[in-house]
N, C-alpha and C. Protein backbone atom coordinates (compact mmCIF):
# COMPACT_ATOMS: atom_id res chain seq x y z
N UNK A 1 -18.69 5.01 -16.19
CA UNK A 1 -18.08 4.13 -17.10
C UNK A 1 -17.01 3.30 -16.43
N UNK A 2 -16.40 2.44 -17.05
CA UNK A 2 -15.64 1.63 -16.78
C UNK A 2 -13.95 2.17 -16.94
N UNK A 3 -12.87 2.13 -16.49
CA UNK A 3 -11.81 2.74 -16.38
C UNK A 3 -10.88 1.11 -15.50
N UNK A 4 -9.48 1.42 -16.20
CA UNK A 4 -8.51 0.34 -16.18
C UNK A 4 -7.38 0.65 -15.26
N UNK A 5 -6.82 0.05 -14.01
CA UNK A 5 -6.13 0.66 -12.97
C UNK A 5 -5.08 -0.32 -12.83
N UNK A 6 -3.86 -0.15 -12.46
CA UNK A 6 -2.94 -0.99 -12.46
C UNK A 6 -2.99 -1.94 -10.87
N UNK A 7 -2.75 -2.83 -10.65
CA UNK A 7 -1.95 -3.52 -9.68
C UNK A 7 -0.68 -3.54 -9.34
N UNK A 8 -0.18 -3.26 -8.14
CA UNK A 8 0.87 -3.70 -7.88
C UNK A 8 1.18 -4.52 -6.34
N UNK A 9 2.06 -5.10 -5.84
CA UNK A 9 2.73 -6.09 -4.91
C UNK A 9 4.06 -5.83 -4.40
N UNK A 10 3.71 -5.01 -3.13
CA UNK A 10 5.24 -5.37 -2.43
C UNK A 10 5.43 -6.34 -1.81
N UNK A 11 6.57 -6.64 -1.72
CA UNK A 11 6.73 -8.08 -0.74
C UNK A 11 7.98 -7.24 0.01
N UNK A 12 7.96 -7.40 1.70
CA UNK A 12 8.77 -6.60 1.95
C UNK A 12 9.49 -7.41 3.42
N UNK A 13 10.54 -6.95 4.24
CA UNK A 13 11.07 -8.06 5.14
C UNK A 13 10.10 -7.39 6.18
N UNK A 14 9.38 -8.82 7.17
CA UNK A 14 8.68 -8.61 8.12
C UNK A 14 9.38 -7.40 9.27
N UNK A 15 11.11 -7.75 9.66
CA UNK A 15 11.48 -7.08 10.27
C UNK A 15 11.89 -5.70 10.02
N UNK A 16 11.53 -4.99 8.63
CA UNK A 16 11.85 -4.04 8.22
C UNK A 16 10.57 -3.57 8.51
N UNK A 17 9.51 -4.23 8.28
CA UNK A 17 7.87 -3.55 8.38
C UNK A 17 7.42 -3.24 10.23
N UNK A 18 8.22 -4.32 10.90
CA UNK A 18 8.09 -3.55 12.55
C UNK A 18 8.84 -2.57 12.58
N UNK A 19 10.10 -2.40 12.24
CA UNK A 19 11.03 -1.09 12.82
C UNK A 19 10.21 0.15 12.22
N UNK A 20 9.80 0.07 10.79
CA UNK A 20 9.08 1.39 10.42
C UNK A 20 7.71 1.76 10.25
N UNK A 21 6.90 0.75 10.24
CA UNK A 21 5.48 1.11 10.65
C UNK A 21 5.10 -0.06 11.25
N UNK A 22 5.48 -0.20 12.97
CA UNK A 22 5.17 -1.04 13.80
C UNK A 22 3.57 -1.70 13.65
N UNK A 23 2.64 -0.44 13.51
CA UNK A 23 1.30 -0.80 13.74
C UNK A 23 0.71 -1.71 12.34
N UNK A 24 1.72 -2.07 11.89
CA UNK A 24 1.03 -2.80 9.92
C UNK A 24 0.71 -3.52 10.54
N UNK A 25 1.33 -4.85 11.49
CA UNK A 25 0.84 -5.89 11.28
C UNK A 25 -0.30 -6.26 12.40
N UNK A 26 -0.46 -5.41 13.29
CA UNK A 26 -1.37 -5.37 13.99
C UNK A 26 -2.76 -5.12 13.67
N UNK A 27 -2.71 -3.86 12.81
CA UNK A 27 -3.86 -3.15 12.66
C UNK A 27 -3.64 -2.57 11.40
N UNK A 28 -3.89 -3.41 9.92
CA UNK A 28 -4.01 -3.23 9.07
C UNK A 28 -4.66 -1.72 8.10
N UNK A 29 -5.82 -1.83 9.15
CA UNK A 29 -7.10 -1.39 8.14
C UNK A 29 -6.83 -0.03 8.89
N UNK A 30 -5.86 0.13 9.78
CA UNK A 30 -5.18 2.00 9.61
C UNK A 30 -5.03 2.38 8.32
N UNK A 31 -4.25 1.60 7.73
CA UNK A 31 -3.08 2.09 6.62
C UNK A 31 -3.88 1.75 5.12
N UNK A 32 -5.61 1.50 5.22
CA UNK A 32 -5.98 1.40 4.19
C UNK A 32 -6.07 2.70 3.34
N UNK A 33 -6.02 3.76 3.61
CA UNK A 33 -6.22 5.13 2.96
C UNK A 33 -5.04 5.94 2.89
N UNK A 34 -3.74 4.92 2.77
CA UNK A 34 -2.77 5.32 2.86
C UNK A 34 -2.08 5.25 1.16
N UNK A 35 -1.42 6.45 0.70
CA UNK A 35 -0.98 6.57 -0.71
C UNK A 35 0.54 6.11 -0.75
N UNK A 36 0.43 5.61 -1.48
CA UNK A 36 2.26 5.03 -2.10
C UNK A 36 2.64 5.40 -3.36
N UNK A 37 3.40 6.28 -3.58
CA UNK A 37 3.89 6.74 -5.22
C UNK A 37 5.21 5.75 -5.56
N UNK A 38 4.26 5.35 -6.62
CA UNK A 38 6.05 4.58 -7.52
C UNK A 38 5.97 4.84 -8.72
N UNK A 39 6.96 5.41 -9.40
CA UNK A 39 7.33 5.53 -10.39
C UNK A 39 5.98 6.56 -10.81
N UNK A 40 6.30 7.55 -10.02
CA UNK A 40 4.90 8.56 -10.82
C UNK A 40 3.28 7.95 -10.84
N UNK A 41 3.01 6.75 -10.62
CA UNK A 41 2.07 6.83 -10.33
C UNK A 41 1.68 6.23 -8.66
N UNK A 42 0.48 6.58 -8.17
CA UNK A 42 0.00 6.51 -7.36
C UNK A 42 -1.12 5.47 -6.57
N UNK A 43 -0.55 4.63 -5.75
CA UNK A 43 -1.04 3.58 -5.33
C UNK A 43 -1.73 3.54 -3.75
N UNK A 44 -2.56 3.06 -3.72
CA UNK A 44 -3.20 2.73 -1.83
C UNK A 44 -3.60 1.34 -2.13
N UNK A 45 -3.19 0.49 -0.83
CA UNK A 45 -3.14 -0.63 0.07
C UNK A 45 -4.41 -1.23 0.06
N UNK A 46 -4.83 -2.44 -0.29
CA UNK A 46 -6.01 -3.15 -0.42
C UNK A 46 -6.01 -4.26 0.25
N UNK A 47 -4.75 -4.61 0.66
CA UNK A 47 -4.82 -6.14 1.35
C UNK A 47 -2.86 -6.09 1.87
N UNK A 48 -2.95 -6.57 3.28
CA UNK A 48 -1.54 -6.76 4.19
C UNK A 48 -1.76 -8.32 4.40
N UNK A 49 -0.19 -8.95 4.32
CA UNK A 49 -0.80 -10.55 4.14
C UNK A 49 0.50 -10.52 4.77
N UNK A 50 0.55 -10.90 6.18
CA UNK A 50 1.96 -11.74 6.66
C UNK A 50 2.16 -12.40 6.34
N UNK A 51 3.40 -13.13 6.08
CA UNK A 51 3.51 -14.84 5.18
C UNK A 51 4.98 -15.31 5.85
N UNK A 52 4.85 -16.60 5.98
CA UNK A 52 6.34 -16.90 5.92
C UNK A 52 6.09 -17.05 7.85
N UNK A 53 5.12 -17.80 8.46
CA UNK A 53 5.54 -17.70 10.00
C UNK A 53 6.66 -18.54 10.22
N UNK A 54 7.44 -18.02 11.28
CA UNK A 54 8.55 -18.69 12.09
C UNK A 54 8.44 -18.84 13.62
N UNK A 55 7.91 -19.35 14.28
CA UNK A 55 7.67 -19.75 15.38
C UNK A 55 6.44 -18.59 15.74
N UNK A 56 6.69 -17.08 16.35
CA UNK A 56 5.57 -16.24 16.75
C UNK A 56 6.03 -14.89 15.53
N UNK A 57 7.07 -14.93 14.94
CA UNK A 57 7.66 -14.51 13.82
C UNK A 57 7.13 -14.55 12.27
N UNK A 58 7.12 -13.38 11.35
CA UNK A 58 6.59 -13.37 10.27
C UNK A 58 8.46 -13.24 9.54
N UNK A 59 8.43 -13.86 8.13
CA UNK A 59 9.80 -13.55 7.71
C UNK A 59 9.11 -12.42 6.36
N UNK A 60 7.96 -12.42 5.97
CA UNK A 60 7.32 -11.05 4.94
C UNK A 60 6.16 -11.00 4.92
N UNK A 61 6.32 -9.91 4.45
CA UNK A 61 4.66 -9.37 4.48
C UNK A 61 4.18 -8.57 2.82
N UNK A 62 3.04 -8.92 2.51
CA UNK A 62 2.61 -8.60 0.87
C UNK A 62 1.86 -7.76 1.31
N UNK A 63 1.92 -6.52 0.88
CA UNK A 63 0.89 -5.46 0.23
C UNK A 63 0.44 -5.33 -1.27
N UNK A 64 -0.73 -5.55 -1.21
CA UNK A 64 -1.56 -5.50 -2.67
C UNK A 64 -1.47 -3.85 -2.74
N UNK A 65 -1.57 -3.62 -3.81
CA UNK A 65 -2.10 -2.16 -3.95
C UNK A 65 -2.60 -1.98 -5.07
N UNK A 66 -3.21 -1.28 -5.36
CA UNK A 66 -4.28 -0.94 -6.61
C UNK A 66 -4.30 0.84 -7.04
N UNK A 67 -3.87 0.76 -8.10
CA UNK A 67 -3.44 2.56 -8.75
C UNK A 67 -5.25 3.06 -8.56
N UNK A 68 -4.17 4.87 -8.43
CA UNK A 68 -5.69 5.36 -7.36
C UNK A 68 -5.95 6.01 -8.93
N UNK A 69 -7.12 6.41 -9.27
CA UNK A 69 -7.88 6.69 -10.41
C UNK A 69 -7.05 8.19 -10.40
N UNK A 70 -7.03 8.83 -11.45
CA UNK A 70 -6.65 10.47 -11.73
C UNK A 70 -8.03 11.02 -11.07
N UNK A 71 -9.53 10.90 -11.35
CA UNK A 71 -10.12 11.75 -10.50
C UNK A 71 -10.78 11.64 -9.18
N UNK A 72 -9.94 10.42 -8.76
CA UNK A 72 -9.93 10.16 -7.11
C UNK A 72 -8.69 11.32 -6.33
N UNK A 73 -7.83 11.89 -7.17
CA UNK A 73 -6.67 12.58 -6.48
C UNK A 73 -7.17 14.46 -7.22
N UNK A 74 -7.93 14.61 -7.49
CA UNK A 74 -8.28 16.24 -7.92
C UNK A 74 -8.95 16.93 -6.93
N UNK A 75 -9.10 16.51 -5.70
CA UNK A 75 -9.89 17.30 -4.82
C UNK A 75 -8.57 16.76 -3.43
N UNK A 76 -7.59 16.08 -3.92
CA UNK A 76 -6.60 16.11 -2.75
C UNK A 76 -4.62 16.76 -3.20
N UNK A 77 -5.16 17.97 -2.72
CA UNK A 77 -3.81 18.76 -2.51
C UNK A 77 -2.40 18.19 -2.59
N UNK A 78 -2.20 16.88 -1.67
CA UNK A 78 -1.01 16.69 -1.71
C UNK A 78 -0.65 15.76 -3.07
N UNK A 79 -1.26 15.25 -3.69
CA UNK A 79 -1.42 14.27 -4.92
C UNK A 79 -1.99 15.07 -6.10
N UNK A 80 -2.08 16.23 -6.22
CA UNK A 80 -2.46 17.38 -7.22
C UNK A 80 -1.68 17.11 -8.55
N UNK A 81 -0.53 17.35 -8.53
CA UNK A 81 0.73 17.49 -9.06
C UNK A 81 0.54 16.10 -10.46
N UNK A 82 -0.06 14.43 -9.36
CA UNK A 82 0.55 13.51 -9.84
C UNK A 82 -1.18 13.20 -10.92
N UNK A 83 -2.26 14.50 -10.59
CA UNK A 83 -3.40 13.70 -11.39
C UNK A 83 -3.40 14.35 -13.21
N UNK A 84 -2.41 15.53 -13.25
CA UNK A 84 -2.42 15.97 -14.11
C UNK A 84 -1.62 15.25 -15.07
């Protein structure tokens, strides 16, 4: 059946996204199976969009993310907690 999932959008400073996960802007499609909790619910990464170039410089970067279904997280331990 059909089921309704939220969107969400960070927009975050390019130079904050090298100091803590250097490899984002290189190599995206690491960090596709990667989970983000906000506000209790639970999100993974669908699209990394540098924006904003400044000479060889990015000034941000957008992460799409898309809420992970409740029975996409029942067979994973660390996200147990958040499908109930």
């Amino acid at each position: 059946g059909f089921y309704v999932v939220d969107s969400f959008r960070l927009v975050l400073a390019a130079a904050d996204v090298v100091r803590l996960l250097p490899d984002l802007l290189v190599n995206p499609s690491v960090h596709i199976k990667d989970r983000i909790v906000w506000q209790n619910d639970v999100f993974t990464p669908t699209r990394v969009n540098p924006k904003g170039r400044f000479s060889t410089n990015y000034a941000v970067v957008t992460v799409d993310l898309t809420e992970v279904n409740v029975e996409q997280m029942q067979n994973d331990s660390q996200f147990l907690d958040y499908a109930n």
